[in-house]
C-alpha atoms as a PDB file:
ATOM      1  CA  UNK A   1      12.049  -6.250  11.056  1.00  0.00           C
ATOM      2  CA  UNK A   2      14.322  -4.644   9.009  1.00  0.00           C
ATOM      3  CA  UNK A   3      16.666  -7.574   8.054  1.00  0.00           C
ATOM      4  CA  UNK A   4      12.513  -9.031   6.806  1.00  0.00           C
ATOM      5  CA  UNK A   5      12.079  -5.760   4.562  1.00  0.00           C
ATOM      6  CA  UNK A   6      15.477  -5.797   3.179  1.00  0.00           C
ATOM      7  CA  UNK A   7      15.381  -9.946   2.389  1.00  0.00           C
ATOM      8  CA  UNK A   8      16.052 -10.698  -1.654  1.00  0.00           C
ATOM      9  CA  UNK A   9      13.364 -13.294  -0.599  1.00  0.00           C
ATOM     10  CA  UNK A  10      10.948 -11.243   0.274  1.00  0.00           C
ATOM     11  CA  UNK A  11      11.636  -9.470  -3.056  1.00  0.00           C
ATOM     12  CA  UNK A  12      11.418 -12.169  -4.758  1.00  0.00           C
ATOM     13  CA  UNK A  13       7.870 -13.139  -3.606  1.00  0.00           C
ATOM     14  CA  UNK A  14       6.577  -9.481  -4.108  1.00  0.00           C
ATOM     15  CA  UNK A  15       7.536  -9.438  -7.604  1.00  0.00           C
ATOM     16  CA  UNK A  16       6.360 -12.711  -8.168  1.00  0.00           C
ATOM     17  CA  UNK A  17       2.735 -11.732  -7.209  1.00  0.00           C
ATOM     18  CA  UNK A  18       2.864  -8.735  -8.768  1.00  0.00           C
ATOM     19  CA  UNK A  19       3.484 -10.534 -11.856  1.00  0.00           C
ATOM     20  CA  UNK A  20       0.793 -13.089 -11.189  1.00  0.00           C
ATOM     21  CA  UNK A  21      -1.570 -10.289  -9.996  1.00  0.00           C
ATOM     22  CA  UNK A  22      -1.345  -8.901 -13.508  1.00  0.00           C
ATOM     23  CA  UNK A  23      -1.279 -11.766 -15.242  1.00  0.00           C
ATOM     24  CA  UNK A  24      -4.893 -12.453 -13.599  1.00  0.00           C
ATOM     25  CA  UNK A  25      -5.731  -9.145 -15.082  1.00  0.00           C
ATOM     26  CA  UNK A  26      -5.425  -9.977 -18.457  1.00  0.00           C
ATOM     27  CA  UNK A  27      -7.266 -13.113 -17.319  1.00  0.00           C
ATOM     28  CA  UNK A  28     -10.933 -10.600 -16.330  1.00  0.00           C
ATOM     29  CA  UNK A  29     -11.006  -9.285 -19.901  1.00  0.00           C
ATOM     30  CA  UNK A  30     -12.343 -12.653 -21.057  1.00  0.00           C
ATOM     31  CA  UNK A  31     -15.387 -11.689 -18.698  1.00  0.00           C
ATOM     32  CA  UNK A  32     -17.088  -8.567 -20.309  1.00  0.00           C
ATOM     33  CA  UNK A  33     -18.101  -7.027 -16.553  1.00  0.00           C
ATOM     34  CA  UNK A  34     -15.010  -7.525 -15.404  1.00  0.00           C
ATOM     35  CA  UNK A  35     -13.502  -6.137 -18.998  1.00  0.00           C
ATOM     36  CA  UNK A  36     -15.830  -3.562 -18.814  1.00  0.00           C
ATOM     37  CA  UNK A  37     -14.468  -2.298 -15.173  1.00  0.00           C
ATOM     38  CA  UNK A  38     -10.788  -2.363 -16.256  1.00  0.00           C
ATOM     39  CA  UNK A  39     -11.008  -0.055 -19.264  1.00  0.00           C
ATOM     40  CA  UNK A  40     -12.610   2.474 -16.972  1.00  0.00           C
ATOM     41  CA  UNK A  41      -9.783   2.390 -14.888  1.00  0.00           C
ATOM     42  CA  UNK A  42      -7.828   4.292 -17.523  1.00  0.00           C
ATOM     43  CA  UNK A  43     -10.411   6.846 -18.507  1.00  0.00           C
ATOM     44  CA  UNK A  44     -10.161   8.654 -14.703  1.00  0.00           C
ATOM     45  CA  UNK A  45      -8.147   8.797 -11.210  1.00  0.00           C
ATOM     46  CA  UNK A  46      -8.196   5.572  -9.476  1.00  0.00           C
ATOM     47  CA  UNK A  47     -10.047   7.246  -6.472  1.00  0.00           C
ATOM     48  CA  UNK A  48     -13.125   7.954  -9.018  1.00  0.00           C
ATOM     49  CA  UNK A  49     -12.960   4.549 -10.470  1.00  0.00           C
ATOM     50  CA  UNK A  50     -13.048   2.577  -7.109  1.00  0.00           C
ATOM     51  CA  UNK A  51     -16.649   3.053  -6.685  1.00  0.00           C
ATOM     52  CA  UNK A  52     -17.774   2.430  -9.785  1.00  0.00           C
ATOM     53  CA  UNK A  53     -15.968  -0.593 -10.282  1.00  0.00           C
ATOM     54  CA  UNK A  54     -17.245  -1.802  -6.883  1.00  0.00           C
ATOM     55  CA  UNK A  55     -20.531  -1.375  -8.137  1.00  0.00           C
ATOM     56  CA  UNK A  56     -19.763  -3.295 -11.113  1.00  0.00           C
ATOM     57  CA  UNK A  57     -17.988  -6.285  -9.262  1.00  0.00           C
ATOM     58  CA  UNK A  58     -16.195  -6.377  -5.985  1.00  0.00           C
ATOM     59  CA  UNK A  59     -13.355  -8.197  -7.410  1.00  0.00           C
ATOM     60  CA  UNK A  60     -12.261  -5.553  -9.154  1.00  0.00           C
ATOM     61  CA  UNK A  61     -11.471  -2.983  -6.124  1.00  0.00           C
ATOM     62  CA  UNK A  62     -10.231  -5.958  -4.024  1.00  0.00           C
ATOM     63  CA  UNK A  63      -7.451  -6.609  -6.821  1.00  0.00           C
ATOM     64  CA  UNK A  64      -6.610  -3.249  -7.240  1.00  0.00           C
ATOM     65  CA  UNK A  65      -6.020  -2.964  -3.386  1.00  0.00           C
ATOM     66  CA  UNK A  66      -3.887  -5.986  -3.789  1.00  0.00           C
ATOM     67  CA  UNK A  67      -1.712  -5.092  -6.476  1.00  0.00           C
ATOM     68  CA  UNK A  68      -1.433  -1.507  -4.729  1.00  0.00           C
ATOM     69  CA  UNK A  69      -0.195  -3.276  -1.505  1.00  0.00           C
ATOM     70  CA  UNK A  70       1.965  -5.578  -2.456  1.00  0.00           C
ATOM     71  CA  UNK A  71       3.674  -2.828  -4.522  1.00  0.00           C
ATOM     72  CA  UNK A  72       3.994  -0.694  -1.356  1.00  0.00           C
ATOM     73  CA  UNK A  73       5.521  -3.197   0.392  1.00  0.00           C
ATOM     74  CA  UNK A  74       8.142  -3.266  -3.094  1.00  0.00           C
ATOM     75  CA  UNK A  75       9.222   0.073  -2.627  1.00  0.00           C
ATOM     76  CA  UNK A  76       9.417  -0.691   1.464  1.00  0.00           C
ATOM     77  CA  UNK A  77      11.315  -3.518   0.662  1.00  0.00           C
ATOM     78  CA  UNK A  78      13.777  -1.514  -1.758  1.00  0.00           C
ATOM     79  CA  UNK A  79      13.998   1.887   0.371  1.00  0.00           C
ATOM     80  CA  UNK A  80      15.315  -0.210   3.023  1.00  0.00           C
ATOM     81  CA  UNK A  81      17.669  -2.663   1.195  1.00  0.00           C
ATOM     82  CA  UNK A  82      18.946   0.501  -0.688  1.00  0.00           C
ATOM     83  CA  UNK A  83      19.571   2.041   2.899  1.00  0.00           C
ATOM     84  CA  UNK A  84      20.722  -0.410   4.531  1.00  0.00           C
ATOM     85  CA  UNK A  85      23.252  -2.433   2.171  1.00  0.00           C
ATOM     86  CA  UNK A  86      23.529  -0.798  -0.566  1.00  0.00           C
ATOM     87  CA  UNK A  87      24.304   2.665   0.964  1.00  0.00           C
ATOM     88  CA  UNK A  88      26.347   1.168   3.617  1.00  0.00           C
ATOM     89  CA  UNK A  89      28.228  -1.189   1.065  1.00  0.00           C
ATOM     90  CA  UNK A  90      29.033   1.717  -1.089  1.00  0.00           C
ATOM     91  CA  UNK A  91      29.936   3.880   1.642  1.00  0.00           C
ATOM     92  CA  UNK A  92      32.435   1.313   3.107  1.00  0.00           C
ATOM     93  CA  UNK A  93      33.866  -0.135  -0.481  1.00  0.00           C
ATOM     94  CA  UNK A  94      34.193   3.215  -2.521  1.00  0.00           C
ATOM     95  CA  UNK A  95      33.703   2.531  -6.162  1.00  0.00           C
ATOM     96  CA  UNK A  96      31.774   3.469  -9.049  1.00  0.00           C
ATOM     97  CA  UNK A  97      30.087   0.135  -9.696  1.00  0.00           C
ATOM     98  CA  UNK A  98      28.892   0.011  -5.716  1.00  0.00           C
ATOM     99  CA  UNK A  99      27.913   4.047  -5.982  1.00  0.00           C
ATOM    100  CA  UNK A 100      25.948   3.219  -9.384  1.00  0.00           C
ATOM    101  CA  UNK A 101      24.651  -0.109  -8.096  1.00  0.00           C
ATOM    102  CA  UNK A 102      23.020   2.401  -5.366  1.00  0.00           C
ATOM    103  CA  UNK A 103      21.445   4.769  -7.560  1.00  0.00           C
ATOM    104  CA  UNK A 104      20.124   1.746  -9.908  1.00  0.00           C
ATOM    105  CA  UNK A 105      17.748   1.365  -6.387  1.00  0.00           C
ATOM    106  CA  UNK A 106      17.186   5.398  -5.874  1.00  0.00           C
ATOM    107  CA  UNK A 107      16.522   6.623  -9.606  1.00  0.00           C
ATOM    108  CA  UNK A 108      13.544   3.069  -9.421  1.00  0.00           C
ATOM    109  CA  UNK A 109      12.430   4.216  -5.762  1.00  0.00           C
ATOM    110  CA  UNK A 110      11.685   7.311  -7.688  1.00  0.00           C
ATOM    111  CA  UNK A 111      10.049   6.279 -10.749  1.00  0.00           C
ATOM    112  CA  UNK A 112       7.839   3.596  -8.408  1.00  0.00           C
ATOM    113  CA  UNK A 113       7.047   6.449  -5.847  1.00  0.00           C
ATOM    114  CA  UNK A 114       5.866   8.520  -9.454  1.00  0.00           C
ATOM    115  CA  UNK A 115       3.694   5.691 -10.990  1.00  0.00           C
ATOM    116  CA  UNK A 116       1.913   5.724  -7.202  1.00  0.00           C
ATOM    117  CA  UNK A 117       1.118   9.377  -7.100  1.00  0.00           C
ATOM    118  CA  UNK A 118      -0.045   9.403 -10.932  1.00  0.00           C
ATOM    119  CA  UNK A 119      -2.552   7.357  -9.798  1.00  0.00           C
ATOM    120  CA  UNK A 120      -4.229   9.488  -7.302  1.00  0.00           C
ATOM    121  CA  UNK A 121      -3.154  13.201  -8.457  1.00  0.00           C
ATOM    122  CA  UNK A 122      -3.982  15.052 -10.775  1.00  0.00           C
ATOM    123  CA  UNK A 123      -6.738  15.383 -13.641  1.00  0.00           C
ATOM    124  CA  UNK A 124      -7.771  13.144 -16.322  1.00  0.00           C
ATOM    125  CA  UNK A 125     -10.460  13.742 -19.148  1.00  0.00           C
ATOM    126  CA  UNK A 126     -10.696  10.877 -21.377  1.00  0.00           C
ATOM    127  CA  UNK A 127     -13.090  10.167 -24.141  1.00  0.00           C
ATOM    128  CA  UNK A 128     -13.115  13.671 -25.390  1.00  0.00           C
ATOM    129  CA  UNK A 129     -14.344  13.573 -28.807  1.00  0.00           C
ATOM    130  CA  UNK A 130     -14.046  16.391 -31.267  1.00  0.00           C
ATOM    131  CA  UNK A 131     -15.058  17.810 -34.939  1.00  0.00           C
ATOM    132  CA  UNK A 132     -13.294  20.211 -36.958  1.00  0.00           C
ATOM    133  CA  UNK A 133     -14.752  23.425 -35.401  1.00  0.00           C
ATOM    134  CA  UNK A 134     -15.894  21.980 -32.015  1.00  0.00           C
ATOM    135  CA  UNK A 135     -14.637  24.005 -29.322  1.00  0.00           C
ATOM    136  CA  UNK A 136     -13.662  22.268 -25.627  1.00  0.00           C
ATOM    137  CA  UNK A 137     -13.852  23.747 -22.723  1.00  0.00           C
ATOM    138  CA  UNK A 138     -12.378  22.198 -19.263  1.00  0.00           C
ATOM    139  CA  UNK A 139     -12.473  25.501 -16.324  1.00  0.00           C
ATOM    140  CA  UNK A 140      -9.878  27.977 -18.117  1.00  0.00           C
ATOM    141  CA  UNK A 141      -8.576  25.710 -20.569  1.00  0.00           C
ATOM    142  CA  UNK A 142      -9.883  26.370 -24.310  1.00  0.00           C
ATOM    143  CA  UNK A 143      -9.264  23.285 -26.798  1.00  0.00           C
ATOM    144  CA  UNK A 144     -10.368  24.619 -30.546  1.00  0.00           C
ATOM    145  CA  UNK A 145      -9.652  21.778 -33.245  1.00  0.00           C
ATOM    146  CA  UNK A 146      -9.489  23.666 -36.074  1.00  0.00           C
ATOM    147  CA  UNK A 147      -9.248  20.979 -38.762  1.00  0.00           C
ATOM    148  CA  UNK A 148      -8.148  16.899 -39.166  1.00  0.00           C
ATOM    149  CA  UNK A 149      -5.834  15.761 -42.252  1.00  0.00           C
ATOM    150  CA  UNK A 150      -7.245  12.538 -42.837  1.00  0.00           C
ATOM    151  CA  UNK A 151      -4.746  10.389 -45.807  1.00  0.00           C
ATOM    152  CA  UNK A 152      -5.321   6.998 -44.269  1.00  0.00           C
ATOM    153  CA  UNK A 153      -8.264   4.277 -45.902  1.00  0.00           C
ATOM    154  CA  UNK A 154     -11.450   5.347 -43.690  1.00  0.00           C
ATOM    155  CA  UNK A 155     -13.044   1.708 -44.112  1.00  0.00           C
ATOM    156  CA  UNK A 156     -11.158   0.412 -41.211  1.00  0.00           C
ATOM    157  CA  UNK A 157     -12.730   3.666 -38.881  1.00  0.00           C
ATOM    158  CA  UNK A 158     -15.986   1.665 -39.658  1.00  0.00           C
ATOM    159  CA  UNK A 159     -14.287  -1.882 -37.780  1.00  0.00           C
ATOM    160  CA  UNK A 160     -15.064  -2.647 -33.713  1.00  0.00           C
ATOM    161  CA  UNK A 161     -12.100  -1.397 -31.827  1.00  0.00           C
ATOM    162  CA  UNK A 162     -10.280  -4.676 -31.490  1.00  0.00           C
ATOM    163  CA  UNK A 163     -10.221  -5.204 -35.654  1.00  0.00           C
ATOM    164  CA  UNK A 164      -9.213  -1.274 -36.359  1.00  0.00           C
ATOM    165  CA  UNK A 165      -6.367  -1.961 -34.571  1.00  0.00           C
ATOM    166  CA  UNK A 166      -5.358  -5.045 -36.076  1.00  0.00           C
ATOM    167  CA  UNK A 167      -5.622  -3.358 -39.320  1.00  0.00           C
ATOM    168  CA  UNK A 168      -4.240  -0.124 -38.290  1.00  0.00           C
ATOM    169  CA  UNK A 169      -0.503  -1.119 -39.548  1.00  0.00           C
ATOM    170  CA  UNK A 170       2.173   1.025 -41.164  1.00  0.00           C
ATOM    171  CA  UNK A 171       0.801   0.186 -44.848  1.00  0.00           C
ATOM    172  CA  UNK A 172      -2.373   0.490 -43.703  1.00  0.00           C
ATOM    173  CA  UNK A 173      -2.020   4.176 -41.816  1.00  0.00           C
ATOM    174  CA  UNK A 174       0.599   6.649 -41.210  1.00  0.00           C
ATOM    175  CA  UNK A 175       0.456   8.424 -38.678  1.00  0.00           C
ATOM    176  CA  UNK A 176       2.273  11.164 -39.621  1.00  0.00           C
ATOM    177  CA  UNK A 177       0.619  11.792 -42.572  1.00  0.00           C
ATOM    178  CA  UNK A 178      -2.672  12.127 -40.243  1.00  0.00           C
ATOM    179  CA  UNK A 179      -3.045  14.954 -37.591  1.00  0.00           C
ATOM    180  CA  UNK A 180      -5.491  17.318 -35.941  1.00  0.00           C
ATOM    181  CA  UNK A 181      -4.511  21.118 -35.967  1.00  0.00           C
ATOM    182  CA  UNK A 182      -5.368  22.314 -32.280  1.00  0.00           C
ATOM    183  CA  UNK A 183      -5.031  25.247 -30.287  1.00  0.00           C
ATOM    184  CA  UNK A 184      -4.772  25.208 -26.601  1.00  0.00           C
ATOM    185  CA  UNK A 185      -5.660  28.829 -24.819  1.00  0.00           C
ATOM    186  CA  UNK A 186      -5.465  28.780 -21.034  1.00  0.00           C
ATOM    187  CA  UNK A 187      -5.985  32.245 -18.879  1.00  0.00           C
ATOM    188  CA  UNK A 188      -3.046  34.104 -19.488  1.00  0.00           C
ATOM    189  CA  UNK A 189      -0.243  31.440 -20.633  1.00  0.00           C
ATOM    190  CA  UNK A 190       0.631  31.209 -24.095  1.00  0.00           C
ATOM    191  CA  UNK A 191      -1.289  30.233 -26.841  1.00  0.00           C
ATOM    192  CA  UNK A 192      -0.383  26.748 -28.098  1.00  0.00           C
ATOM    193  CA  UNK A 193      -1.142  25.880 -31.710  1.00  0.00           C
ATOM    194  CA  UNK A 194       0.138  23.181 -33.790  1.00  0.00           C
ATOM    195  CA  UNK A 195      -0.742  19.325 -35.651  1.00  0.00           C
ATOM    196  CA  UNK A 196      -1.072  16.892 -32.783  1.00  0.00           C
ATOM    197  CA  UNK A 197      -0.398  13.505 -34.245  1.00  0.00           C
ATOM    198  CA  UNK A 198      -1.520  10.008 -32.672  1.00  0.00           C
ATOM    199  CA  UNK A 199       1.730   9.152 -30.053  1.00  0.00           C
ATOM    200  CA  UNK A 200       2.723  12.744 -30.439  1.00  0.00           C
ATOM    201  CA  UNK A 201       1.139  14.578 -27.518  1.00  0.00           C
ATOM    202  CA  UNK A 202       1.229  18.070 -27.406  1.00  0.00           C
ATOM    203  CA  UNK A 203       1.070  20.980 -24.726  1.00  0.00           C
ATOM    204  CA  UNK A 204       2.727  22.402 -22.034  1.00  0.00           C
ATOM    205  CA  UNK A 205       4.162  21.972 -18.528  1.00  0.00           C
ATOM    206  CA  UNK A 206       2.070  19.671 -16.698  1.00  0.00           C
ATOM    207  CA  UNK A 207      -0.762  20.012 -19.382  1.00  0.00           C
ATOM    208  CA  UNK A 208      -0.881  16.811 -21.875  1.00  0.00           C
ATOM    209  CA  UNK A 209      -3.174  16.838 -24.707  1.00  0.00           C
ATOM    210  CA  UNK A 210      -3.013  13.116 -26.443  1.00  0.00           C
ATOM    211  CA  UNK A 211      -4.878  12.024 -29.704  1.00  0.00           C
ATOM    212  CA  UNK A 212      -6.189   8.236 -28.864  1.00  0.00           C
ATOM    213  CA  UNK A 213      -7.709   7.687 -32.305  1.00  0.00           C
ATOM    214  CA  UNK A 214      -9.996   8.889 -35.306  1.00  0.00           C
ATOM    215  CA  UNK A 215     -13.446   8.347 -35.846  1.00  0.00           C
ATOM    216  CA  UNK A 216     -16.014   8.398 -38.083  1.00  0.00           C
ATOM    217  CA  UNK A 217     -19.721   9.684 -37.479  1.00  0.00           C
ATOM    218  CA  UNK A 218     -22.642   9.887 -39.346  1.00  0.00           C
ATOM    219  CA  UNK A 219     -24.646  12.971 -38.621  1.00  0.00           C
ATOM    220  CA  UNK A 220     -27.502  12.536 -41.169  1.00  0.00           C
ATOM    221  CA  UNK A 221     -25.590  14.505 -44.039  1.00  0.00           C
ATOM    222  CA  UNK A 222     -23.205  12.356 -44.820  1.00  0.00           C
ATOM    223  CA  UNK A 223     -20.074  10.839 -42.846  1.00  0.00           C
ATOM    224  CA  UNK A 224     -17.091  13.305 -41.440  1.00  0.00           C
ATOM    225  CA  UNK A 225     -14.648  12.351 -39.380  1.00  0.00           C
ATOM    226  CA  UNK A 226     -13.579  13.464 -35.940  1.00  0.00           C
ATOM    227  CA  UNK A 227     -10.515  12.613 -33.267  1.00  0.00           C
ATOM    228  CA  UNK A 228     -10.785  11.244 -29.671  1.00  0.00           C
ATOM    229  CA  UNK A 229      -8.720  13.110 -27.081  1.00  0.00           C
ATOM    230  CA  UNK A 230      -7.519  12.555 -23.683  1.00  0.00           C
ATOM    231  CA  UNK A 231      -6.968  15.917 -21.254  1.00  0.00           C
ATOM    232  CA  UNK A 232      -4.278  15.172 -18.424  1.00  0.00           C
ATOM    233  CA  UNK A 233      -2.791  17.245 -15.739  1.00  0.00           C
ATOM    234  CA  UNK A 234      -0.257  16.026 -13.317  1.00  0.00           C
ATOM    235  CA  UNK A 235       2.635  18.157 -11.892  1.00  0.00           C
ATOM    236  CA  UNK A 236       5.007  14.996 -11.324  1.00  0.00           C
ATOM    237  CA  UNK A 237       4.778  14.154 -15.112  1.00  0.00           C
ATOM    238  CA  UNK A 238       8.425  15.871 -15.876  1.00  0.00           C
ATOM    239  CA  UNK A 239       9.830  14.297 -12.665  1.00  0.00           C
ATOM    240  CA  UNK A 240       9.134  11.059 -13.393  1.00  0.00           C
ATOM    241  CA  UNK A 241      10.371  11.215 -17.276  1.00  0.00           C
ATOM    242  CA  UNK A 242      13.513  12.933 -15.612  1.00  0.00           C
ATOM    243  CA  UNK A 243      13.747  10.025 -12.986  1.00  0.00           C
ATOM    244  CA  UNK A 244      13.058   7.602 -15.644  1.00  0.00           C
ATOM    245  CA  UNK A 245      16.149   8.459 -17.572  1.00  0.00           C
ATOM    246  CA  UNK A 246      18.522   8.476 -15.368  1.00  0.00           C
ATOM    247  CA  UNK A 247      16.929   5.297 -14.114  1.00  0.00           C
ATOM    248  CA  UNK A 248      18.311   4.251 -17.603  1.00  0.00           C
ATOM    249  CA  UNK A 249      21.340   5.824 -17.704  1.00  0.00           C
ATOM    250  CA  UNK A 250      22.406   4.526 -14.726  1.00  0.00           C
ATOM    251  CA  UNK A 251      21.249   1.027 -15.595  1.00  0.00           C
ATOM    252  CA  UNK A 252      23.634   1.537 -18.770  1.00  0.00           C
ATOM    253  CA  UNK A 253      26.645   2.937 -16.574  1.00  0.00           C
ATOM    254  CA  UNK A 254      26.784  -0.242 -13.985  1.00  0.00           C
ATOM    255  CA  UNK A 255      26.625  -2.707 -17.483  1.00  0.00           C
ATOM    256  CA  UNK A 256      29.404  -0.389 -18.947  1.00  0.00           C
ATOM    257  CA  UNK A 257      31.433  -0.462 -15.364  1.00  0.00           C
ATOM    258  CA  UNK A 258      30.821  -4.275 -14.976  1.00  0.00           C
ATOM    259  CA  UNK A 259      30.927  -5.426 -18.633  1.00  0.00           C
ATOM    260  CA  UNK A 260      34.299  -8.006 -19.001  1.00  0.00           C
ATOM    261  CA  UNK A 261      34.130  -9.159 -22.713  1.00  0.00           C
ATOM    262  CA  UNK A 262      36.817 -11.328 -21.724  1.00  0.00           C
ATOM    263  CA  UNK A 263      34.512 -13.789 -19.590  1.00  0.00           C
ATOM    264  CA  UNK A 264      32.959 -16.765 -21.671  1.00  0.00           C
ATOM    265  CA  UNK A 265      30.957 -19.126 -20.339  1.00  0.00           C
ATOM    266  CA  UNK A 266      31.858 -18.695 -16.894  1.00  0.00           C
ATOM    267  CA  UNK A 267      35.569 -18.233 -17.487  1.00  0.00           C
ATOM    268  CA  UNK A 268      38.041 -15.880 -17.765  1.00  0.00           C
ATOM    269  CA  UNK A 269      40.243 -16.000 -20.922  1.00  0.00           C
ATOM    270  CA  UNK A 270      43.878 -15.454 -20.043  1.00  0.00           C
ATOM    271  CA  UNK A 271      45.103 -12.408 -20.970  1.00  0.00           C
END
């Protein structure tokens, strides 16, 4: 069993599934059910979605499960290669590129292990949208937008989702130039005030307050515009950026330790 779950083959076949199970992904947006079930999967936990989407087409859960499985069996199959050769290979041939070979397996056992639990814990409020004096409340946290800077061409606000963003380039819109000033009050933490800008999320701790897009309403009196936010709360967000870097940096030390700029094509230019 355990020479099975440490197998390179057996890797090999789990990530080549996983790949095809998201490639099929992108394949049920072309159905508009099937579309319809996958952008709900982003707007709450995946234990609040499951329902739903089984309601709205089995396929949906059953590929979920899937992916989720076969991705369990990943970090199975890593945990114990990391344990049992990599660990034991470092142990027994001392060096930096074995030791940081090692951790290339722990620091992505950690990040995987993250992306699981994001799924299932914590809270997410999507879909949030907001006016310049509209006031948010989610149990004891306050969200007060006080006002939007708006520089960009509105006329693309009017567009269907799919051609705003196609138009929503660099010339187009700067997203610096256009923010929402929000302040975040909480029981008895600190007041958090500032611009929150689209990619720029802003708050504190485990508390992520993230500007999706503008919109643009008309309320009878003429048009104003307004911002779309997303509430989330998850106590492993910090670990897993933390994990995530050094994920990175030790991805960078093993090419530093193993980089020969001597080898060409296979061989090694005499010295």
């Amino acid at each position: 069993m355990i020479r099975f779950f440490s197998s390179l083959g057996l890797t090999f076949v789990l990530l080549l599934s996983i790949v095809l199970l998201l490639w099929l992904g992108t394949v049920f947006t072309l159905f508009p059910d099937l579309k319809q079930g996958i952008e709900l999967m982003n707007d709450t936990l995946i234990q609040n979605w499951f329902m739903t989407a089984w309601k709205i087409n089995w396929i949906l859960p059953v590929w979920l499960l899937s992916l989720c499985l076969l991705s369990g069996l990943l970090f199975c199959n890593t945990l114990v290669c990391s344990l049992v050769l990599q660990l034991v290979t470092a142990l027994k041939v001392k060096t930096l590129r074995r030791w940081s070979f090692f951790m290339i397996h722990i620091f992505f056992l950690m990040v995987l292990f993250c992306h699981g639990i994001a799924l299932v814990a914590g809270e997410k409020k999507t879909n949030i949208t907001m006016f310049p004096g509209d006031i948010y409340q989610a149990g004891k946290l306050s969200v007060t937008l006080n006002s939007i800077t708006f520089n960009g061409d509105g006329e693309f606000l009017r567009l269907g989702p799919k051609k705003s963003r196609e138009m929503m380039t660099r010339k187009m819109f700067d997203r610096r130039a256009n923010f929402a000033d929000l302040v975040l009050v909480e029981d008895d933490k600190p007041t958090i005030r500032g611009p929150i800008k689209m990619l720029e999320p802003m708050g504190s701790g485990n508390l992520r307050v993230t500007l999706t897009k503008f919109i643009l309403q008309d309320n009878g009196e003429g048009e104003r515009i307004g911002v779309n936010l997303t509430i989330t709360r998850n106590g492993f967000t910090t670990f897993f950026f933390v994990m995530y870097g050094f994920m990175i940096i030790s991805l960078a030390c093993f090419v530093a330790i193993t980089w020969n700029p001597h080898v060409r094509t296979g061989r090694v230019t005499p010295g």
